[in-house]
C-alpha atoms as a PDB file:
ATOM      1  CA  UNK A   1     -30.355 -40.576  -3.297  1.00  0.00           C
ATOM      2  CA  UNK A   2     -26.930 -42.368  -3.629  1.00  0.00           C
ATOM      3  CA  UNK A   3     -23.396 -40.515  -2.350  1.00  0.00           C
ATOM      4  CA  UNK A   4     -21.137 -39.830  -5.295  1.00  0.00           C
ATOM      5  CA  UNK A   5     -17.728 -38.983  -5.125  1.00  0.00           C
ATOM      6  CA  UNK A   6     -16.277 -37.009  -8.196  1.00  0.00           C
ATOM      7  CA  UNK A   7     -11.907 -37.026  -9.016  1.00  0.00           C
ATOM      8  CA  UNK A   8     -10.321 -34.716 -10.958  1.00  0.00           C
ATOM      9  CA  UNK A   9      -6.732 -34.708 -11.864  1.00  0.00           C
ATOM     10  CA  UNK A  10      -7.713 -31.036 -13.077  1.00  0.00           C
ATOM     11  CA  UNK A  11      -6.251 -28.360 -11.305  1.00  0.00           C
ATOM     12  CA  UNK A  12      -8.519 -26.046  -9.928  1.00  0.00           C
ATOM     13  CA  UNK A  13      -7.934 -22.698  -8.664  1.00  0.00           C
ATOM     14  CA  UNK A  14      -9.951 -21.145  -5.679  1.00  0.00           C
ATOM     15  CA  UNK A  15      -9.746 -17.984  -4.856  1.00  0.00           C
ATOM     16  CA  UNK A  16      -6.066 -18.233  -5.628  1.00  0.00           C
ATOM     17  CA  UNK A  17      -4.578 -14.419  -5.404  1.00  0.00           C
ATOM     18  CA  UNK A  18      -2.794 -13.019  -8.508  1.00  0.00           C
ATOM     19  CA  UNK A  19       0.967 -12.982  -8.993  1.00  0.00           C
ATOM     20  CA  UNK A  20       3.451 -10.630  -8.370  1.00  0.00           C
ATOM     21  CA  UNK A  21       4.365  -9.041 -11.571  1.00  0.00           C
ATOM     22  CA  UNK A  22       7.591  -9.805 -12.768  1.00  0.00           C
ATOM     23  CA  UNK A  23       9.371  -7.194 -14.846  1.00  0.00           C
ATOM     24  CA  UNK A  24       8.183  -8.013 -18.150  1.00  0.00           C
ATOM     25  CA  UNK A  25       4.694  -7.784 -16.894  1.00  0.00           C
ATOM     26  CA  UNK A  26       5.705  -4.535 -15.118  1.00  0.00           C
ATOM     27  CA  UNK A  27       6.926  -3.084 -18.327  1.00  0.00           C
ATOM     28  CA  UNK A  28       4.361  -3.897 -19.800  1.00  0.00           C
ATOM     29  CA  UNK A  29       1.985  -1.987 -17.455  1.00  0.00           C
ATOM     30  CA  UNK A  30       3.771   0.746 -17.668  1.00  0.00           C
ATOM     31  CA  UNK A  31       3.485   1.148 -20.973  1.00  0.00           C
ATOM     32  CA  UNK A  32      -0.031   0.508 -20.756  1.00  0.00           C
ATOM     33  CA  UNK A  33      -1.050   3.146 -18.026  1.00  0.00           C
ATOM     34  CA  UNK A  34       2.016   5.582 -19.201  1.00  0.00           C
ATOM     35  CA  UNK A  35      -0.212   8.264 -20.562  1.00  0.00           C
ATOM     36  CA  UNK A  36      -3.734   6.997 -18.664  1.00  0.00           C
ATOM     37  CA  UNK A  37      -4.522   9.322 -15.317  1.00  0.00           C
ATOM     38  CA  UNK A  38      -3.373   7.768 -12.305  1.00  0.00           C
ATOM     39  CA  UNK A  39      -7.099   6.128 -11.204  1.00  0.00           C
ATOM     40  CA  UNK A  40      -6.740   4.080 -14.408  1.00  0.00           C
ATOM     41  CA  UNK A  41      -3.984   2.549 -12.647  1.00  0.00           C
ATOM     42  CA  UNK A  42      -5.144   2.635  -9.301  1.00  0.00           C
ATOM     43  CA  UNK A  43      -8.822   0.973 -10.972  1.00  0.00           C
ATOM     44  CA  UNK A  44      -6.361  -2.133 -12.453  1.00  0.00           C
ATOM     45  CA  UNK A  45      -4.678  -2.611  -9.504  1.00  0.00           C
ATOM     46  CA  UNK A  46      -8.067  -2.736  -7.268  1.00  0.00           C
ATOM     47  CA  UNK A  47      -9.893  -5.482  -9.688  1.00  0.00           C
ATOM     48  CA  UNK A  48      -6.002  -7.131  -9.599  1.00  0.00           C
ATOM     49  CA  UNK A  49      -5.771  -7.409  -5.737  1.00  0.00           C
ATOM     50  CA  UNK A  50      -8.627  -6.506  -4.593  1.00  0.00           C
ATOM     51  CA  UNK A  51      -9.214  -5.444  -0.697  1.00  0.00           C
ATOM     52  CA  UNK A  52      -5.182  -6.652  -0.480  1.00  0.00           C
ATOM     53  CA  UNK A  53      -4.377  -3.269  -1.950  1.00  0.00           C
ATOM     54  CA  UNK A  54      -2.721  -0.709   0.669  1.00  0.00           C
ATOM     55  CA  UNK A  55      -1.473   2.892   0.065  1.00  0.00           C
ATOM     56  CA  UNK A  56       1.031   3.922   2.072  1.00  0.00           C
ATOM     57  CA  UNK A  57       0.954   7.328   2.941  1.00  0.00           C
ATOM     58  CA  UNK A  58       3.463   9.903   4.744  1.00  0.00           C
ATOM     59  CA  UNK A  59       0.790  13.004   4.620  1.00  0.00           C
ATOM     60  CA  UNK A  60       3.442  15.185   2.780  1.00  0.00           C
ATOM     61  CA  UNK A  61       0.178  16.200   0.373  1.00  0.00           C
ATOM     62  CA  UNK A  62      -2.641  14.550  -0.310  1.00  0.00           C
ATOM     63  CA  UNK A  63      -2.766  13.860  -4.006  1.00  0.00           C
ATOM     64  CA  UNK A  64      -2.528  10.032  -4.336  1.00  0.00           C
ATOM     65  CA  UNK A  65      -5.193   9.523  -1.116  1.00  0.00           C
ATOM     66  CA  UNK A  66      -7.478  11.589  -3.273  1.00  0.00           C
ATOM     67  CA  UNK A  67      -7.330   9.984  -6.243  1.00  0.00           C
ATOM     68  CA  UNK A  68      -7.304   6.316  -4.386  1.00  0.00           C
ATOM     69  CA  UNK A  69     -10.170   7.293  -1.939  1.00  0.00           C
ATOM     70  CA  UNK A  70     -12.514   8.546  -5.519  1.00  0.00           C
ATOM     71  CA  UNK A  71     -11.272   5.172  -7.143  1.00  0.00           C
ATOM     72  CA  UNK A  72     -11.634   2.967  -4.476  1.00  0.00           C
ATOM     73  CA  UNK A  73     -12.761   4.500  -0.901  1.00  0.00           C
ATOM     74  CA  UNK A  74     -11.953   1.244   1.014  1.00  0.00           C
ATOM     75  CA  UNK A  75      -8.436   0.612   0.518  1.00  0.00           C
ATOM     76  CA  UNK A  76      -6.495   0.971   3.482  1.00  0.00           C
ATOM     77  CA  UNK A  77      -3.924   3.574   4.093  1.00  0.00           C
ATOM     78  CA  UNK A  78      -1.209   2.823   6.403  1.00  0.00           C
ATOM     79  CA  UNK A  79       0.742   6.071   7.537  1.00  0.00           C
ATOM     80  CA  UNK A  80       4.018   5.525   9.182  1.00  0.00           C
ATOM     81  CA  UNK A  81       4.233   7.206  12.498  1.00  0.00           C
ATOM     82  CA  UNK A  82       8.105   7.759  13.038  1.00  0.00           C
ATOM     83  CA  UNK A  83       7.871   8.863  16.173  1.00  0.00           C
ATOM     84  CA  UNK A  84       9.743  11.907  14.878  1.00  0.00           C
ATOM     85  CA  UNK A  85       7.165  13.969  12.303  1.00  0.00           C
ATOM     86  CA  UNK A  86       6.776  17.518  12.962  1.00  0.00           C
ATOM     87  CA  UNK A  87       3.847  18.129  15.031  1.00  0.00           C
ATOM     88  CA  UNK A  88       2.414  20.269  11.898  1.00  0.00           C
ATOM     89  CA  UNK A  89       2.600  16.393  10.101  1.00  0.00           C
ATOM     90  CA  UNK A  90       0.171  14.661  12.832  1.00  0.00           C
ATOM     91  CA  UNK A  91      -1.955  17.803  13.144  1.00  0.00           C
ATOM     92  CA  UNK A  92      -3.017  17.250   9.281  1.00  0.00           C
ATOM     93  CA  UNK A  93      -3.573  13.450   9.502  1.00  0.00           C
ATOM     94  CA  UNK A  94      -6.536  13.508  10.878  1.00  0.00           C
ATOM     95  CA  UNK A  95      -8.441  16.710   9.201  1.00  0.00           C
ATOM     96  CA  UNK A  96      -7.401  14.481   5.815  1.00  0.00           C
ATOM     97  CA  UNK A  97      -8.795  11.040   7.387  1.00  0.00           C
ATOM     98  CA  UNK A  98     -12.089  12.475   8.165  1.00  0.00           C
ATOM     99  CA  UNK A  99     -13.998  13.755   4.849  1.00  0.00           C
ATOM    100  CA  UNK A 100     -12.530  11.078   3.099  1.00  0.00           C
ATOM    101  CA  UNK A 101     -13.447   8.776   6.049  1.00  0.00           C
ATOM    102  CA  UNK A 102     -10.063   6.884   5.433  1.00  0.00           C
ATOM    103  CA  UNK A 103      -9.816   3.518   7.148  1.00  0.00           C
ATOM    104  CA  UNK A 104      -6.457   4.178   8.537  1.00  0.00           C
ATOM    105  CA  UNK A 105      -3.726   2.094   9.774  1.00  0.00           C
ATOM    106  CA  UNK A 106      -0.868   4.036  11.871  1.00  0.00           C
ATOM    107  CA  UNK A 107       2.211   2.011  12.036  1.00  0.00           C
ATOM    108  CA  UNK A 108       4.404   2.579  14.644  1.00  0.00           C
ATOM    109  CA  UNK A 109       7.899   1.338  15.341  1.00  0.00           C
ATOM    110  CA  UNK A 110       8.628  -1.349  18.158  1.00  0.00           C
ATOM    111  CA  UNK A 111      11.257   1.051  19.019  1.00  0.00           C
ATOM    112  CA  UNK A 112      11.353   3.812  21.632  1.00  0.00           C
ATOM    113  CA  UNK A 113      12.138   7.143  20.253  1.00  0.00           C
ATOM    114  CA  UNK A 114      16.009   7.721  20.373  1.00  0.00           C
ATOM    115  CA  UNK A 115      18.752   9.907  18.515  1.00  0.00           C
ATOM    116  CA  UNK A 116      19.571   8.007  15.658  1.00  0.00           C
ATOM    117  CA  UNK A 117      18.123   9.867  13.001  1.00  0.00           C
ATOM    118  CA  UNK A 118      20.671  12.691  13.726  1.00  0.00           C
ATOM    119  CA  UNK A 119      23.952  10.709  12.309  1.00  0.00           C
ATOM    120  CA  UNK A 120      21.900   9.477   9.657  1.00  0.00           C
ATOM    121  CA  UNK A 121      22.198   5.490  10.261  1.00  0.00           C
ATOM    122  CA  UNK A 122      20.496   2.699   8.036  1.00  0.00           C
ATOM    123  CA  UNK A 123      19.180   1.244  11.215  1.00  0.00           C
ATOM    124  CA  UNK A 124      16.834   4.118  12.437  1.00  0.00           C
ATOM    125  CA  UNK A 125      15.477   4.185   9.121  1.00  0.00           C
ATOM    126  CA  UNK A 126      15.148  -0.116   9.226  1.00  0.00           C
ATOM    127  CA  UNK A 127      13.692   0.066  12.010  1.00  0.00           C
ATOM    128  CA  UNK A 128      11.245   3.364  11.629  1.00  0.00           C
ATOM    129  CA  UNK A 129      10.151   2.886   8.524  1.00  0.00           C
ATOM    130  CA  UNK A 130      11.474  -0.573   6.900  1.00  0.00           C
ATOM    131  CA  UNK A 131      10.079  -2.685   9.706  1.00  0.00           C
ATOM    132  CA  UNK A 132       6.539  -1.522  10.034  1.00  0.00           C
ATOM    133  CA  UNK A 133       6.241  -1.175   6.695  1.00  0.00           C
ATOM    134  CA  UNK A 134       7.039  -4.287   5.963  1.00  0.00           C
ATOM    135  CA  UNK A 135       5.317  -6.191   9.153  1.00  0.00           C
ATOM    136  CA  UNK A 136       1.884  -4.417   7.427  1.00  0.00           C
ATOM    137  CA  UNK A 137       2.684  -5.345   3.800  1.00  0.00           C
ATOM    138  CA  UNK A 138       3.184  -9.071   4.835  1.00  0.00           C
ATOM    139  CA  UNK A 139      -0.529  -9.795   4.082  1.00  0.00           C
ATOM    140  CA  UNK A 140      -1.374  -7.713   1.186  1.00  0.00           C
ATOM    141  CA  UNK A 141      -0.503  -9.126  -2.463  1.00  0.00           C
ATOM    142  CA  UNK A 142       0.007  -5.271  -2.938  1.00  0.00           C
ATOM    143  CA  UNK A 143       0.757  -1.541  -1.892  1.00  0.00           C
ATOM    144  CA  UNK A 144       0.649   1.783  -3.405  1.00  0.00           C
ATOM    145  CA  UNK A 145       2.681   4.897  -2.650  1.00  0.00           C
ATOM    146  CA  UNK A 146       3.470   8.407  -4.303  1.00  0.00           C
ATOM    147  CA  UNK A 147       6.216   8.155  -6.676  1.00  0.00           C
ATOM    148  CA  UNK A 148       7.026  10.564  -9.509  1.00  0.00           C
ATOM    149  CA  UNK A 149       7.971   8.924 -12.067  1.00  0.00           C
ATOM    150  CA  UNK A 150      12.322   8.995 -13.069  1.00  0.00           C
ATOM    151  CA  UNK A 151      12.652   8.863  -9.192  1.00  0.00           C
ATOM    152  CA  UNK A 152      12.243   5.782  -8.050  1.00  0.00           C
END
């Protein structure tokens, strides 16, 4: 048996991971999944992105971890830990994460708690929310959250 050594000037793609939508492509979605229930949605995204799909969730209800965990039980949710929920917030957290078995990712801020939040600056929020978010989204291709539609 003699080595052979094959060129190609054809590109190939390997496991190359899909696009961010730009906003033709997100019209176009939207139009598409408009009047479909939201696991439609949360189905195209999953075969789109794959494990790389997150939901971030704050725990206010539990509608969209529902319908994600009976569309896709593995995605990751990521809740935001503040450092300044009521107590009543982290008390449900867990009675939701375990008969739906959630593989859960708590982000927490690099800061120490502090009084920010009570004059209402940009950089509690940046660094409570903004920051961890976006220090877990930097892998994913994509992320998932509750948002009524007309409010976002």
């Amino acid at each position: 048996m003699r080595d052979v050594t094959i060129t190609t000037t054809t590109p190939v793609s390997i496991g190359v991971a899909p696009s961010i939508p730009d906003l033709d492509e997100l019209a176009e979605i939207d139009r598409r999944f408009a009047s479909r229930p939201a696991s439609a949605l949360v189905a195209w995204a999953y075969d789109r992105y794959g494990t790389d799909l997150v939901l971030a969730a704050s725990f206010q209800d539990c509608v969209m971890v529902d319908i994600v965990y009976k569309t896709v039980p593995d995605v990751e949710v990521a809740f935001l830990d503040t450092q300044y929920h009521f107590a009543e917030t982290l008390w449900y957290v867990e009675p939701v994460r375990r008969p739906f078995d959630l593989h859960l990712r708590v982000m927490e801020p690099p800061a120490e708690p502090d009084d920010l939040w009570k004059v209402g600056t940009p950089g509690c929020c940046a660094a409570r929310k903004g920051e961890p978010l976006a220090r877990r989204l930097e892998a994913p291709d994509a992320g998932t959250t509750r948002v009524r539609r007309g409010t976002a």
